[in-house]
N, C-alpha and C. Protein backbone atom coordinates (compact mmCIF):
# COMPACT_ATOMS: atom_id res chain seq x y z
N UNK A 1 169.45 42.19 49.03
CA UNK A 1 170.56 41.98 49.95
C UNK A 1 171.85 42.46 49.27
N UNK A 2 172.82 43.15 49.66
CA UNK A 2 173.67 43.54 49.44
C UNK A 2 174.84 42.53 49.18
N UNK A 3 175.84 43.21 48.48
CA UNK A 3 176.68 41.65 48.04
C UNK A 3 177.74 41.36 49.36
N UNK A 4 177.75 42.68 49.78
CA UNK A 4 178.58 42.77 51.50
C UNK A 4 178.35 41.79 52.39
N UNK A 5 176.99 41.95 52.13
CA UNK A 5 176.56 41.15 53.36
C UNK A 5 176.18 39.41 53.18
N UNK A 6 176.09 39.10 51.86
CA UNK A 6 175.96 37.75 51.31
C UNK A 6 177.61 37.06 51.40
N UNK A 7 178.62 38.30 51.26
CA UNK A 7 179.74 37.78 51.78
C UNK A 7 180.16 37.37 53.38
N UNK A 8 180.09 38.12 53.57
CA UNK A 8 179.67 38.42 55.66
C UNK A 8 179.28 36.90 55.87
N UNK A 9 177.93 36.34 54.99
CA UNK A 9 177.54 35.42 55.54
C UNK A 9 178.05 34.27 55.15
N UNK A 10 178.83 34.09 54.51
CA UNK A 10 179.71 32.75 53.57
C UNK A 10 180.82 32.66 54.75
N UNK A 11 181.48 33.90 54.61
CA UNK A 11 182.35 34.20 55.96
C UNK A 11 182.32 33.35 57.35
N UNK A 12 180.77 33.99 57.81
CA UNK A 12 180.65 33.26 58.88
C UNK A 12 180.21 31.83 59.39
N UNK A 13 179.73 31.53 58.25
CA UNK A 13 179.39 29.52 58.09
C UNK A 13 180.54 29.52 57.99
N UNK A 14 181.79 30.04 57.43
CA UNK A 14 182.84 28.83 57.58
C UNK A 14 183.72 29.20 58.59
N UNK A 15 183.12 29.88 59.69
CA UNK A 15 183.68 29.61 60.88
C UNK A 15 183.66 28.61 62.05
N UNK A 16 183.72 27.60 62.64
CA UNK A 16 183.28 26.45 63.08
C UNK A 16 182.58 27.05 64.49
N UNK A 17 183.38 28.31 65.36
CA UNK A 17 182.92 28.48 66.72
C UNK A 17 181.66 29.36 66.55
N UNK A 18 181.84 30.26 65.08
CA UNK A 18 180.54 31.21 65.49
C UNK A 18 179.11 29.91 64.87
N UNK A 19 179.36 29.11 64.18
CA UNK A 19 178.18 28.04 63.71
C UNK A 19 177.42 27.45 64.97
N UNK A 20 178.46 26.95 65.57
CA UNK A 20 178.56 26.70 67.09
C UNK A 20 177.74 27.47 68.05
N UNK A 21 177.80 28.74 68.34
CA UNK A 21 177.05 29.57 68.53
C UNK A 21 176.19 29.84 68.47
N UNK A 22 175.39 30.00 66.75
CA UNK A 22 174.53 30.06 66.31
C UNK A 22 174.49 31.80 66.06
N UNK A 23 175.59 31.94 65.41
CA UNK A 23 176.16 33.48 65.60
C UNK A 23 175.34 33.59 64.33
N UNK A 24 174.69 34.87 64.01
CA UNK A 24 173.83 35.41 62.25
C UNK A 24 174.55 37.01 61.95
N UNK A 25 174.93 36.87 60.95
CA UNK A 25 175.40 38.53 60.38
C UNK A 25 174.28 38.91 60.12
N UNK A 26 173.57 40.60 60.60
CA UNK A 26 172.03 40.64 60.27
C UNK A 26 172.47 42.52 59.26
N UNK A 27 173.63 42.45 59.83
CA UNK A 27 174.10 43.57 58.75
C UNK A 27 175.62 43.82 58.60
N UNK A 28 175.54 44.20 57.59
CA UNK A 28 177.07 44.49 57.19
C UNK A 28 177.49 45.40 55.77
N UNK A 29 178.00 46.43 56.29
CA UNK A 29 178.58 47.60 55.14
C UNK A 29 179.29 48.25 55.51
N UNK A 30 179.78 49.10 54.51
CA UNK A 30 181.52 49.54 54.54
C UNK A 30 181.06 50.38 56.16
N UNK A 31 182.05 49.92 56.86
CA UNK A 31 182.81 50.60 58.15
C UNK A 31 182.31 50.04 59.10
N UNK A 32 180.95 49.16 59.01
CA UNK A 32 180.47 49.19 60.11
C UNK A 32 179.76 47.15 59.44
N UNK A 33 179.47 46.21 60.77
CA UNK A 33 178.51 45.12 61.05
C UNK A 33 178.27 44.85 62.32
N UNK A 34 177.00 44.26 61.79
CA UNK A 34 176.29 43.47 63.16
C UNK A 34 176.24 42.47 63.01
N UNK A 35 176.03 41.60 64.29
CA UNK A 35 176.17 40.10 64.80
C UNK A 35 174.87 40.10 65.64
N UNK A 36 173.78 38.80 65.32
CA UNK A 36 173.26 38.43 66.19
C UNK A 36 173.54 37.15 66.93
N UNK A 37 172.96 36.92 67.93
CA UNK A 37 173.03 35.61 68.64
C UNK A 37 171.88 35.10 69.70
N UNK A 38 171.36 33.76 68.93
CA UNK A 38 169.94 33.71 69.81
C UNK A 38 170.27 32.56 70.72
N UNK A 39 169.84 33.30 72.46
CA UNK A 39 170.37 33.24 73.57
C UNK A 39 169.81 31.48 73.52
N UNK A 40 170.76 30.65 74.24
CA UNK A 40 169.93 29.34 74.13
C UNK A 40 170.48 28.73 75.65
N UNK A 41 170.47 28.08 76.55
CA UNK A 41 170.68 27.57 77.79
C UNK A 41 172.27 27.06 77.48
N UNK A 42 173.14 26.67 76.35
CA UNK A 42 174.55 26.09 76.86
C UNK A 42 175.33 27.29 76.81
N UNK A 43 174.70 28.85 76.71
CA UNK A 43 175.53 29.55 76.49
C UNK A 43 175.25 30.53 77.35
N UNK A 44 174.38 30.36 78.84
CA UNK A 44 174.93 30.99 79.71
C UNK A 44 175.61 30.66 81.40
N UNK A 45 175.40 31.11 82.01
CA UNK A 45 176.97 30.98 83.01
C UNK A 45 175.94 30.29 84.48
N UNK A 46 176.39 30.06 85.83
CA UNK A 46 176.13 29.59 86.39
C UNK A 46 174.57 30.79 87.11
N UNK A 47 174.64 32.09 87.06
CA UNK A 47 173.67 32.98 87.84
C UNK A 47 172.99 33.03 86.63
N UNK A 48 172.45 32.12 85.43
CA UNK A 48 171.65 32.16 84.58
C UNK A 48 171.78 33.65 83.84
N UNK A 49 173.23 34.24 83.50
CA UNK A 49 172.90 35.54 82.21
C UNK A 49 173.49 34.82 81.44
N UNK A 50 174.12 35.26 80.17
CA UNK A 50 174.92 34.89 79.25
C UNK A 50 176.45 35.57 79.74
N UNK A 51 177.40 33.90 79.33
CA UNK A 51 178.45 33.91 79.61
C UNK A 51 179.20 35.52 79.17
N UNK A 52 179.84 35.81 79.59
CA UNK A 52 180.90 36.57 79.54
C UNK A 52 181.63 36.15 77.92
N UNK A 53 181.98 35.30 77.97
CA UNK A 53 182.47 34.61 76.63
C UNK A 53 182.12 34.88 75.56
N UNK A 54 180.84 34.67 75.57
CA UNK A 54 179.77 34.46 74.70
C UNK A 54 180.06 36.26 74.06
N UNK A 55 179.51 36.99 74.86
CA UNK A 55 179.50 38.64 74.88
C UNK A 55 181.23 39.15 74.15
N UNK A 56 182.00 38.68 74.74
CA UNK A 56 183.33 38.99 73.79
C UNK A 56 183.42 38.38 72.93
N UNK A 57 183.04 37.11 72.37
CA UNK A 57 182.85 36.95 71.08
C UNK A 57 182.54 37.58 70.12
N UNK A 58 180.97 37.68 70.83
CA UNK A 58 179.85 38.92 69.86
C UNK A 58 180.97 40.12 69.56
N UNK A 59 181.83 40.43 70.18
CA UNK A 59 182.31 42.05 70.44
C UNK A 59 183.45 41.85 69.29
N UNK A 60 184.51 40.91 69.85
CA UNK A 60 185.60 40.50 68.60
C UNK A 60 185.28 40.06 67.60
N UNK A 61 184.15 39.32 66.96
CA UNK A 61 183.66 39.37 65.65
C UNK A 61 183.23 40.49 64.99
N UNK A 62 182.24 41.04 65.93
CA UNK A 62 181.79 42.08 64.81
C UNK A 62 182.80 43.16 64.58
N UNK A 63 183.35 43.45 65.53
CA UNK A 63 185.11 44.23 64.98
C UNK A 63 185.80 43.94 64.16
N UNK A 64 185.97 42.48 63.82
CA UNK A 64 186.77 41.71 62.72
C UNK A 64 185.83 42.00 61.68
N UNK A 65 184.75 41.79 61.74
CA UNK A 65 183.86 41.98 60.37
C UNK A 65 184.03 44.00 59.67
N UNK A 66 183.61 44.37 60.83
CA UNK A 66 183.96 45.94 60.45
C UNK A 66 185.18 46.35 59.68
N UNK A 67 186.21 45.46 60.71
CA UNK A 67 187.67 45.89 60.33
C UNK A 67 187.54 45.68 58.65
N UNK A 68 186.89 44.36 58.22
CA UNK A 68 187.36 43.85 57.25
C UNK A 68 186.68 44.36 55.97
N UNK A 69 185.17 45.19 56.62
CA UNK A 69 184.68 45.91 55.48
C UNK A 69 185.68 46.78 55.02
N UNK A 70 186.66 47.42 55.80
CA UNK A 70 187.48 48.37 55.00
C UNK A 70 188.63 48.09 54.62
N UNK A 71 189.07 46.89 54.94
CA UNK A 71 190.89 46.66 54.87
C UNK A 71 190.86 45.29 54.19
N UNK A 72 189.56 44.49 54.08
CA UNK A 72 189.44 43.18 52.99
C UNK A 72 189.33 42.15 53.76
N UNK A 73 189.02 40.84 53.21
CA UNK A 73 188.49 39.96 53.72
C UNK A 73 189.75 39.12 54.93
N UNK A 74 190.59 39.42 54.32
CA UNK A 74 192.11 38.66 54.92
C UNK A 74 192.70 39.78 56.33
N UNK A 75 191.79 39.52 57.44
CA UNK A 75 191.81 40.51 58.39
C UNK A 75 192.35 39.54 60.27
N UNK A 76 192.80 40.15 60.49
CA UNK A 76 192.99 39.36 61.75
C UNK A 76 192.72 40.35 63.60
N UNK A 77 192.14 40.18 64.49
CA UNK A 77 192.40 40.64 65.54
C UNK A 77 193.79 40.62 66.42
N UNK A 78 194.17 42.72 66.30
CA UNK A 78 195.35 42.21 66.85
C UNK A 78 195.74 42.51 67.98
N UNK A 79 194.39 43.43 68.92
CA UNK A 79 194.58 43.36 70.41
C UNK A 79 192.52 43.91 70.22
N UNK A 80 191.93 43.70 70.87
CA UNK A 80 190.82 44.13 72.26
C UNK A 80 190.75 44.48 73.17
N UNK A 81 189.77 45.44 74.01
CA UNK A 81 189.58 45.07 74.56
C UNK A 81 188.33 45.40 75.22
N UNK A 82 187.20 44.64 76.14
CA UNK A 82 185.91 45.23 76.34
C UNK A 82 185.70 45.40 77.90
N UNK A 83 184.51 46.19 78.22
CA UNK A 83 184.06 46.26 79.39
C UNK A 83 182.59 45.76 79.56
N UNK A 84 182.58 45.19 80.34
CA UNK A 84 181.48 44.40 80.50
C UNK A 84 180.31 45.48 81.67
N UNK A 85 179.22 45.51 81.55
CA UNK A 85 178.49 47.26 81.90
C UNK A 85 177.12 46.91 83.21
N UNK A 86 176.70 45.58 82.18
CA UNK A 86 175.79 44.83 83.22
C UNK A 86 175.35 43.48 82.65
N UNK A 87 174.81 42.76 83.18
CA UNK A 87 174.94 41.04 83.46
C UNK A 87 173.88 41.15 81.81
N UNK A 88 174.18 40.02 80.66
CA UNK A 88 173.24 40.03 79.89
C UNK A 88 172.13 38.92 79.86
N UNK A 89 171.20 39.27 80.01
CA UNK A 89 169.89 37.99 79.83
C UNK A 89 169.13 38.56 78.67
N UNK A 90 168.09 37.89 78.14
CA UNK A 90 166.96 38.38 76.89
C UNK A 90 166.84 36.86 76.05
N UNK A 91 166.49 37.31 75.01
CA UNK A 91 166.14 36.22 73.78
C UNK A 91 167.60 36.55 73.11
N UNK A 92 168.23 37.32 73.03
CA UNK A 92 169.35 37.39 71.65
C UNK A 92 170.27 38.66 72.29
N UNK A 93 171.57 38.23 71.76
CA UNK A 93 172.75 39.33 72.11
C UNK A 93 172.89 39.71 70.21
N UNK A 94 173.00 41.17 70.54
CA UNK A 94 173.07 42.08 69.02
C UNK A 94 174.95 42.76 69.46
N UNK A 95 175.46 42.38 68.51
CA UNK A 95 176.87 43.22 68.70
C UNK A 95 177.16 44.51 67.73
N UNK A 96 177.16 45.41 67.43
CA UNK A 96 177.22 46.19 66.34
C UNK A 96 179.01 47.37 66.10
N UNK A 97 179.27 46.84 65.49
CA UNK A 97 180.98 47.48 65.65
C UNK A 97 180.58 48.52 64.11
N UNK A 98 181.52 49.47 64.56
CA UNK A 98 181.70 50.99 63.45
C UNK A 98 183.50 50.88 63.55
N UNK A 99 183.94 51.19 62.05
CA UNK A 99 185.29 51.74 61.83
C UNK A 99 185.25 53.15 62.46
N UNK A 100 186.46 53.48 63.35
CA UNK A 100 186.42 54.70 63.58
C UNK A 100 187.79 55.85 63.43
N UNK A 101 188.58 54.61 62.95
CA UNK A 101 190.02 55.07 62.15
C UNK A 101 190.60 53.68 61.16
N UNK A 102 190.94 54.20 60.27
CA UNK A 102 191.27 52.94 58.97
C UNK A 102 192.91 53.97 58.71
N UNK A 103 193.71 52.95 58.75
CA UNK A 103 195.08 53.15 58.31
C UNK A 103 195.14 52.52 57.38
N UNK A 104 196.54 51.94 56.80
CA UNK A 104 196.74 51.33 55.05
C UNK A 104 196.64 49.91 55.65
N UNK A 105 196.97 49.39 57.11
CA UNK A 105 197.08 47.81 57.20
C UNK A 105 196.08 47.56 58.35
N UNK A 106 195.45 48.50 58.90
CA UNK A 106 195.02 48.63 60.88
C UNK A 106 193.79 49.01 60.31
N UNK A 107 192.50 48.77 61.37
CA UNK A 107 191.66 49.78 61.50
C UNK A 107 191.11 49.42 62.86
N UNK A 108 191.39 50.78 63.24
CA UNK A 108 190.18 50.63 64.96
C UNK A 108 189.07 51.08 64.73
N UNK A 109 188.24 50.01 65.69
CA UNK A 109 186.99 49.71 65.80
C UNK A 109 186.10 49.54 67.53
N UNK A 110 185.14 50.45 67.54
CA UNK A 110 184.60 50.16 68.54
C UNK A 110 183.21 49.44 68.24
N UNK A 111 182.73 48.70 69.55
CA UNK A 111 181.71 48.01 69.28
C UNK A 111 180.51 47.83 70.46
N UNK A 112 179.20 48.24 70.27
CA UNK A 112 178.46 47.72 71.40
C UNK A 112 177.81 46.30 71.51
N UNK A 113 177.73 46.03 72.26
CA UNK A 113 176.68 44.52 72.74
C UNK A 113 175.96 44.91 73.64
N UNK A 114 174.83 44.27 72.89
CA UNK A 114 173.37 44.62 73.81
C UNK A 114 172.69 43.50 74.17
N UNK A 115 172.36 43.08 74.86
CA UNK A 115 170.75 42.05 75.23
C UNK A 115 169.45 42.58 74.97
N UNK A 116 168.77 41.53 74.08
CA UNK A 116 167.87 42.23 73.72
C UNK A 116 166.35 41.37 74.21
N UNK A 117 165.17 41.46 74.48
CA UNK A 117 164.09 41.03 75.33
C UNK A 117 162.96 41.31 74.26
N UNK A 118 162.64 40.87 73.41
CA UNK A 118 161.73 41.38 72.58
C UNK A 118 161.58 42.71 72.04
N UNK A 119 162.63 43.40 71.58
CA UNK A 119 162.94 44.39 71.19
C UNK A 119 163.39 45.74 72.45
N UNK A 120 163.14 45.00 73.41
CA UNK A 120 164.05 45.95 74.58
C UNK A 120 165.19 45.73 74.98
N UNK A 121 165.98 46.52 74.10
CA UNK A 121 167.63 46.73 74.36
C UNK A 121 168.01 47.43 75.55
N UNK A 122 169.30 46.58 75.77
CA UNK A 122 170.33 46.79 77.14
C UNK A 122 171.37 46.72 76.82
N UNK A 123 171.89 48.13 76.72
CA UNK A 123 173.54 48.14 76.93
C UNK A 123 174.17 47.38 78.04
N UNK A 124 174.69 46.11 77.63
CA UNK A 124 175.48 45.07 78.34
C UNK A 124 177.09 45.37 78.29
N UNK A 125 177.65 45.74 77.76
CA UNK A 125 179.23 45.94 76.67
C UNK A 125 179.27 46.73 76.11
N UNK A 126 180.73 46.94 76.39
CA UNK A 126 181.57 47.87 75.05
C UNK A 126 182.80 47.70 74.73
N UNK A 127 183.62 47.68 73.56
CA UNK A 127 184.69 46.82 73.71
C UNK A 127 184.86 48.10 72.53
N UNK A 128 187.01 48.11 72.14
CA UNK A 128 187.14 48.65 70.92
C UNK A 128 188.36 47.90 70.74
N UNK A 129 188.82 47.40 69.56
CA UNK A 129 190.00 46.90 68.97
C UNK A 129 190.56 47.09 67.72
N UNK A 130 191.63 46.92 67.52
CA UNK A 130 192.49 46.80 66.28
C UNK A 130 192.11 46.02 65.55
N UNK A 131 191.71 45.67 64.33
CA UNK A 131 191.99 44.91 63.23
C UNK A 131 193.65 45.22 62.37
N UNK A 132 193.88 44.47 61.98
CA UNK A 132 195.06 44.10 61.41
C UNK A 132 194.90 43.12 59.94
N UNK A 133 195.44 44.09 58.64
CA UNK A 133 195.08 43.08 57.29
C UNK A 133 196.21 41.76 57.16
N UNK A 134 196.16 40.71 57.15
CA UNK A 134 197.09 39.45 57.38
C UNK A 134 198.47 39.96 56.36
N UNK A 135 199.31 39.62 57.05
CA UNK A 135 200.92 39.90 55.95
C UNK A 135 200.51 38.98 55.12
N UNK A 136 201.54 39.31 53.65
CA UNK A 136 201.03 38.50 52.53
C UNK A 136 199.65 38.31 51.60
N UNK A 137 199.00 38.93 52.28
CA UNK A 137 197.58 39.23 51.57
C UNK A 137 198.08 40.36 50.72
N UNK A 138 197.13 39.83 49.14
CA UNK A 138 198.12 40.44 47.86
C UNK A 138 196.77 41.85 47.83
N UNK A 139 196.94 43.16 47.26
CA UNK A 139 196.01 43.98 47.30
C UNK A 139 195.01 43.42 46.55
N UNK A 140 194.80 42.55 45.65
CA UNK A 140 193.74 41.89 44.92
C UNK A 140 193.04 41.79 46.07
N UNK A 141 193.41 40.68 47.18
CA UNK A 141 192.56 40.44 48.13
C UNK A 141 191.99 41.25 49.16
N UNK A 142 192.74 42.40 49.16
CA UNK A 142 192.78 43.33 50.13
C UNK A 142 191.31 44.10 50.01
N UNK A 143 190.65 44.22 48.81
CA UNK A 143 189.82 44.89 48.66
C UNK A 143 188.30 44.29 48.27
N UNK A 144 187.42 45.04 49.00
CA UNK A 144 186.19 44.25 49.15
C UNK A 144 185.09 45.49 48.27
N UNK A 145 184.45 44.88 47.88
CA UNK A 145 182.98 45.77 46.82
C UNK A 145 184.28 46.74 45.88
């Protein structure tokens, strides 16, 4: 396991909403992570798919995680935004975000979310956003591997 991704996952236990979730980092390296999430009944919507919510989560995390492979752990979301493509149902939502421009404090990031059915993926989403490295974060912190 990579030390990226053993970080990724310290990261995300000490988030209280993605624990909540039951959100899993299943990869993570420079420019790019993924997010899983295994689909469970409080987390979808009244026509039985998965909430809407749920799906921009997946989308703004794994962007924050991307962002942060390149700009450091001290990263914040500083706009999104996604399109939602078709309704998601399956066993698990996979989010997978790529850096696709890195500035000295910014990096944009696009990201897909899929539903997945026993290994049959569905483009559900697509979202792309800004990351932003937090003011005051000293370059010590700024830098990751």
């Amino acid at each position: 396991m990579n030390d990226l991704l053993e970080m990724g996952k310290q990261i995300l236990a000490a988030q209280p909403f993605s624990v909540h979730v039951g959100a899993e980092i299943t990869a993570f390296n420079q420019g790019t992570a993924e997010l899983t999430i295994s689909v469970a009944p409080q987390l979808m919507q009244q026509h039985g798919f998965v909430h809407g919510g749920v799906l921009s989560y997946a989308a703004d995390n794994a962007l924050t995680f991307a962002g942060g492979s390149v700009l450091g752990p001290n990263v914040l979301t500083s706009e999104y935004k996604i399109n939602y493509l078709k309704p998601a149902k399956g066993d698990k939502i996979i989010s997978r975000a790529t850096v696709i421009h890195t500035g000295r404090t910014q990096a944009v990031c696009r990201c897909e979310v899929f539903s997945d059915t026993r290994g049959d993926r569905v483009l559900c989403a697509v979202a792309q956003g800004t990351i932003t490295a937090m003011a005051g974060a000293s370059e010590k912190q700024q830098k990751i591997g």
